[in-house]
N, C-alpha and C. Protein backbone atom coordinates (compact mmCIF):
# COMPACT_ATOMS: atom_id res chain seq x y z
N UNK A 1 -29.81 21.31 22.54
CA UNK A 1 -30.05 20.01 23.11
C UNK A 1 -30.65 20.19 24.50
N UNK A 2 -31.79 19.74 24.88
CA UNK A 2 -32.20 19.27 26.00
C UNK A 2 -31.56 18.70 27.16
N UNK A 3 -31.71 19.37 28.52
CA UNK A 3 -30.81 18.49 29.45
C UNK A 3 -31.81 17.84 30.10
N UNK A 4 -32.01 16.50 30.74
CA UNK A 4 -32.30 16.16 31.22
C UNK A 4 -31.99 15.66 32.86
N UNK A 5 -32.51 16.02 33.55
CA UNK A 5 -32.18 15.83 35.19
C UNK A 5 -33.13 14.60 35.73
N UNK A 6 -31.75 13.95 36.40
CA UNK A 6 -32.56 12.55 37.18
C UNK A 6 -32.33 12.82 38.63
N UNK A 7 -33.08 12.28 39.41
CA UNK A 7 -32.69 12.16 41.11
C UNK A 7 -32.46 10.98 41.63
N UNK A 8 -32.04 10.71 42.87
CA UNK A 8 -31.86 9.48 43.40
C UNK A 8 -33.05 10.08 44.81
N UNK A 9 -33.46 9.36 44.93
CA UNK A 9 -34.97 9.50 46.04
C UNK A 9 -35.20 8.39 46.74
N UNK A 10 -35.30 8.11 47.81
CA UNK A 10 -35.76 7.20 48.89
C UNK A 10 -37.17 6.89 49.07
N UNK A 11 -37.59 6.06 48.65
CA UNK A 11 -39.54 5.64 48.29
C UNK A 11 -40.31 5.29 49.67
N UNK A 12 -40.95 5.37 49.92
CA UNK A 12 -41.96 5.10 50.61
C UNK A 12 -41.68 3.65 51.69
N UNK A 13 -41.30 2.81 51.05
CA UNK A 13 -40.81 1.37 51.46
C UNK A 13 -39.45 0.81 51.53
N UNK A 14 -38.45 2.17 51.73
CA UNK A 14 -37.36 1.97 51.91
C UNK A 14 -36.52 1.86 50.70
N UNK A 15 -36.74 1.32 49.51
CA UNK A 15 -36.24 1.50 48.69
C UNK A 15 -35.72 2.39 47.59
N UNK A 16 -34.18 2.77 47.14
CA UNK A 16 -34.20 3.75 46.74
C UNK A 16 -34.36 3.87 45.15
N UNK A 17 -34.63 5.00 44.37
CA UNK A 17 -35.05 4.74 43.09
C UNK A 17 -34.38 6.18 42.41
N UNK A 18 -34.21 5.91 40.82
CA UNK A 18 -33.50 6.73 39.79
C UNK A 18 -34.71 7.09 39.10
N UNK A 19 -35.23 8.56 39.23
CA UNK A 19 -36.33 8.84 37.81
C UNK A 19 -35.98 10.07 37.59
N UNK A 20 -36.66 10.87 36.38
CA UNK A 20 -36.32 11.69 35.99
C UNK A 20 -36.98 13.04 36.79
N UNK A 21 -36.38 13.82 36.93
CA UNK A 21 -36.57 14.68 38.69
C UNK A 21 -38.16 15.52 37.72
N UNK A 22 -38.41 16.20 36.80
CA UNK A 22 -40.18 16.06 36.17
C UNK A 22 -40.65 15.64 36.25
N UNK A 23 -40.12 14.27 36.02
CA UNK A 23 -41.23 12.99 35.79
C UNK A 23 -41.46 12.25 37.21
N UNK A 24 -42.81 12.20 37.76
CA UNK A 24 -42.97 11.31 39.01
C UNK A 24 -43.94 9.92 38.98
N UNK A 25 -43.56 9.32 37.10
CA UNK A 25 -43.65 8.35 36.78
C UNK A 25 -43.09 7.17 37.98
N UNK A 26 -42.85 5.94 37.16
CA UNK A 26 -42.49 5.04 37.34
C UNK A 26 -41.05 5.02 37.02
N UNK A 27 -40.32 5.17 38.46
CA UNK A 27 -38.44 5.07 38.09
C UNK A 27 -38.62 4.45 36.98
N UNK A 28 -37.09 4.83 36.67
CA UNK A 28 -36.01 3.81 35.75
C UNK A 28 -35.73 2.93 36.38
N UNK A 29 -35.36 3.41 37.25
CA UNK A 29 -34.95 1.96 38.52
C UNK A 29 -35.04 2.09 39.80
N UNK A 30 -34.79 0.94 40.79
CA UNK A 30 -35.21 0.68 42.24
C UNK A 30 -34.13 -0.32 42.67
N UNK A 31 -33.79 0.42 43.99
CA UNK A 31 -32.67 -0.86 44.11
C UNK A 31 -33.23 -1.01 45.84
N UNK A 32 -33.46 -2.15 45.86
CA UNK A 32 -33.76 -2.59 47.19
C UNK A 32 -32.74 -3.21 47.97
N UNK A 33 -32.91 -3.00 49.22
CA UNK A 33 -31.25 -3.18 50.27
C UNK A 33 -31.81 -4.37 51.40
N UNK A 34 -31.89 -5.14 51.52
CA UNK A 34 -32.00 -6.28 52.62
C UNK A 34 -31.88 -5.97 53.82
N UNK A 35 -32.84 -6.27 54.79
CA UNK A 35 -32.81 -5.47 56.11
C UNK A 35 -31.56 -5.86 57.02
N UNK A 36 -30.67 -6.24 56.56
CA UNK A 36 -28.90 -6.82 56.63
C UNK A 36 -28.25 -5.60 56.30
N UNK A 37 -28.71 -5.45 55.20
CA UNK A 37 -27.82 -4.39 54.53
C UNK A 37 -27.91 -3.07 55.00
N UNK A 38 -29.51 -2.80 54.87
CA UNK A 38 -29.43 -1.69 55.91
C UNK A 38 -28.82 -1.34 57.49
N UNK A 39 -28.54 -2.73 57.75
CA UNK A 39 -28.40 -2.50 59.26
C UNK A 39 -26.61 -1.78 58.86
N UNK A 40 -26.18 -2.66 58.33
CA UNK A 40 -24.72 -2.07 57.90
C UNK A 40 -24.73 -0.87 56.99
N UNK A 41 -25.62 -0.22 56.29
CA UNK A 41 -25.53 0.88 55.34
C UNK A 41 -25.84 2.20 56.47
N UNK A 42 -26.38 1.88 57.01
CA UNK A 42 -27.32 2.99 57.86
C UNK A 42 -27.71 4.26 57.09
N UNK A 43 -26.92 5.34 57.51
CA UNK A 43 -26.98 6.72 56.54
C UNK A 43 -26.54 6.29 55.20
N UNK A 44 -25.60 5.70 55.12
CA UNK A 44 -25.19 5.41 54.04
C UNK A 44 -25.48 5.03 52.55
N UNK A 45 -26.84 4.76 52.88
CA UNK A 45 -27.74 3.61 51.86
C UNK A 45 -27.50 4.57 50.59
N UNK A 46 -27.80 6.03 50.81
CA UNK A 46 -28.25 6.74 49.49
C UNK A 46 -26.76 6.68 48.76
N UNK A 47 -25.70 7.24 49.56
CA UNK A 47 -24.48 7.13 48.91
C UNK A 47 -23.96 6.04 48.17
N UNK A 48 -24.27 4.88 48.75
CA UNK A 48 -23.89 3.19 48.27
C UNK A 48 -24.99 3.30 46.80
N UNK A 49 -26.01 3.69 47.04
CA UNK A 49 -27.05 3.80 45.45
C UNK A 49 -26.31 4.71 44.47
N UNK A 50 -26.22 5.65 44.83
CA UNK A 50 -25.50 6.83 44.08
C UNK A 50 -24.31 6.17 43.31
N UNK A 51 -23.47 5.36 44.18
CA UNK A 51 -22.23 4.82 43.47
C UNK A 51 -22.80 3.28 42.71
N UNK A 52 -23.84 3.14 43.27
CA UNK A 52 -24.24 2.15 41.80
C UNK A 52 -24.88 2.36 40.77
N UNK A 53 -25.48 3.50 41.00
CA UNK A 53 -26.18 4.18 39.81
C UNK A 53 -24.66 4.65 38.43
N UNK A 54 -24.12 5.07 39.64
CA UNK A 54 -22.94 5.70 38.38
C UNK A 54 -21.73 4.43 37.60
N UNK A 55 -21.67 3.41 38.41
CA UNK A 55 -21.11 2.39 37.85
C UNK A 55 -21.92 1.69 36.52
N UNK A 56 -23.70 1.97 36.69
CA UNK A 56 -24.14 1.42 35.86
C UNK A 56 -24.52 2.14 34.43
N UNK A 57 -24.07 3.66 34.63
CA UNK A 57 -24.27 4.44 33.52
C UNK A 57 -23.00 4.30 33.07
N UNK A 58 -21.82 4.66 33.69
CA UNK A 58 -20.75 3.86 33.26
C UNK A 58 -20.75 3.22 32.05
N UNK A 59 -21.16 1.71 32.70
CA UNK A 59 -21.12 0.25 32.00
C UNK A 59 -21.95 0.66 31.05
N UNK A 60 -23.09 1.38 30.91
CA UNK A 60 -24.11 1.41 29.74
C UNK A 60 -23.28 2.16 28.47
N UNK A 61 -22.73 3.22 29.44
CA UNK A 61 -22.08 4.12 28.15
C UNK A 61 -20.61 3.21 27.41
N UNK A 62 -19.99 2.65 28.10
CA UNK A 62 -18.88 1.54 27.41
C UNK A 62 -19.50 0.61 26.48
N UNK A 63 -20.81 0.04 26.78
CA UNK A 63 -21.56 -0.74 25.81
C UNK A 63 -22.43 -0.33 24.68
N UNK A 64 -22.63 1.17 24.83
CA UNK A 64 -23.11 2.38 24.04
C UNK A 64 -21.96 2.18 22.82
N UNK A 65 -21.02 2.44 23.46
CA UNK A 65 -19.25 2.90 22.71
C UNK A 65 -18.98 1.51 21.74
N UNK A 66 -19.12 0.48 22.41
CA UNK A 66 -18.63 -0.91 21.49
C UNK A 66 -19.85 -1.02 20.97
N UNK A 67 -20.78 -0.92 20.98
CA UNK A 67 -21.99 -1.15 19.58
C UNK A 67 -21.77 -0.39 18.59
N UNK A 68 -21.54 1.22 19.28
CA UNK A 68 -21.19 1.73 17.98
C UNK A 68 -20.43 1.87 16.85
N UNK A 69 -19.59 1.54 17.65
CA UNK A 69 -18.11 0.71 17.34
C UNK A 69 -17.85 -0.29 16.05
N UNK A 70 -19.25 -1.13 16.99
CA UNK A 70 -19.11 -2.59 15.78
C UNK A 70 -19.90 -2.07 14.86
N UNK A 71 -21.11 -1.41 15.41
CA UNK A 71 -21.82 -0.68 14.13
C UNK A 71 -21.32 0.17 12.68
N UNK A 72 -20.05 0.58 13.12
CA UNK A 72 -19.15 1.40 11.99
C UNK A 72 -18.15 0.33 12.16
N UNK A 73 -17.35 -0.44 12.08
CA UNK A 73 -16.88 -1.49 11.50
C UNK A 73 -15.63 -1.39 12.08
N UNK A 74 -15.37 -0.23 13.41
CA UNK A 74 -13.84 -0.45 13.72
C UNK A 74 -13.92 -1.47 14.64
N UNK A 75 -12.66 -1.58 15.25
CA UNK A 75 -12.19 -2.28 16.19
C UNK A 75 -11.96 -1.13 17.66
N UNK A 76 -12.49 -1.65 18.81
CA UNK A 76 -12.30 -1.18 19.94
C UNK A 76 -11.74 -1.93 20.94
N UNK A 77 -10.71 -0.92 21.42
CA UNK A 77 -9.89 -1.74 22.74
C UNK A 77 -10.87 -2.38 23.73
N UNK A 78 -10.99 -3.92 23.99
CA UNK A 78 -11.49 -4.22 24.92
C UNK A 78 -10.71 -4.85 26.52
N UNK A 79 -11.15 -5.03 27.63
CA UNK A 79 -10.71 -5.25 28.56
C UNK A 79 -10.73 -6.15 28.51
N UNK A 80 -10.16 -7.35 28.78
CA UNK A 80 -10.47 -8.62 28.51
C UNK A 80 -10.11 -9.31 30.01
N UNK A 81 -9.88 -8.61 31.17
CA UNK A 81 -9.16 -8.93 32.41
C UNK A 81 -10.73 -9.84 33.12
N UNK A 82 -10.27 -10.47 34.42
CA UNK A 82 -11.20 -11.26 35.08
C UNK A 82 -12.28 -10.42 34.99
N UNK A 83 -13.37 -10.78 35.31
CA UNK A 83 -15.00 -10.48 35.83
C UNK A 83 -15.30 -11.01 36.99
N UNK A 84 -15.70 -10.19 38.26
CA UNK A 84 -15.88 -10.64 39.14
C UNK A 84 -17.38 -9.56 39.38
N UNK A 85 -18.25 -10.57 40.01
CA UNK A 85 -19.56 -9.87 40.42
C UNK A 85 -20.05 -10.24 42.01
N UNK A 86 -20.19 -9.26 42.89
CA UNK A 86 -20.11 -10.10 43.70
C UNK A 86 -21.01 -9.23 44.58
């Protein structure tokens, strides 16, 4: 199996982005920070991306898990607690 390696990289215009560390395509993604945010992120910005990058592979792979899930016909424990997005 193939491994594939991604980076987290800081673009040109401040914004930081997820692509595949070969590929100097067009990210997967870009997360832009409000010149607010930066003032409060400072160094920080890449770390605050990093931990949203991984919350969102996370969430992808839990929604990976319950498709497949429903796709073979079991039942999977779901969380059913508040949702808060904020």
């Amino acid at each position: 199996m193939d491994t594939v390696l991604f980076e987290i990289v800081e673009l040109a215009n401040g914004d930081v982005a997820l692509q595949r560390a070969e590929d100097k395509g067009e990210p997967l993604l870009t997360i832009h920070f409000s010149e607010e945010s930066n003032f409060y992120l400072q160094d920080a910005k890449i770390e605050v991306a990093r931990a949203m990058v991984q919350a969102g592979l996370e969430a992808a792979s839990e929604i990976a898990e319950a498709n497949k899930a429903e796709d073979s016909g079991e039942e999977m424990e779901v969380d059913s607690g508040p949702v808060q997005i904020h």
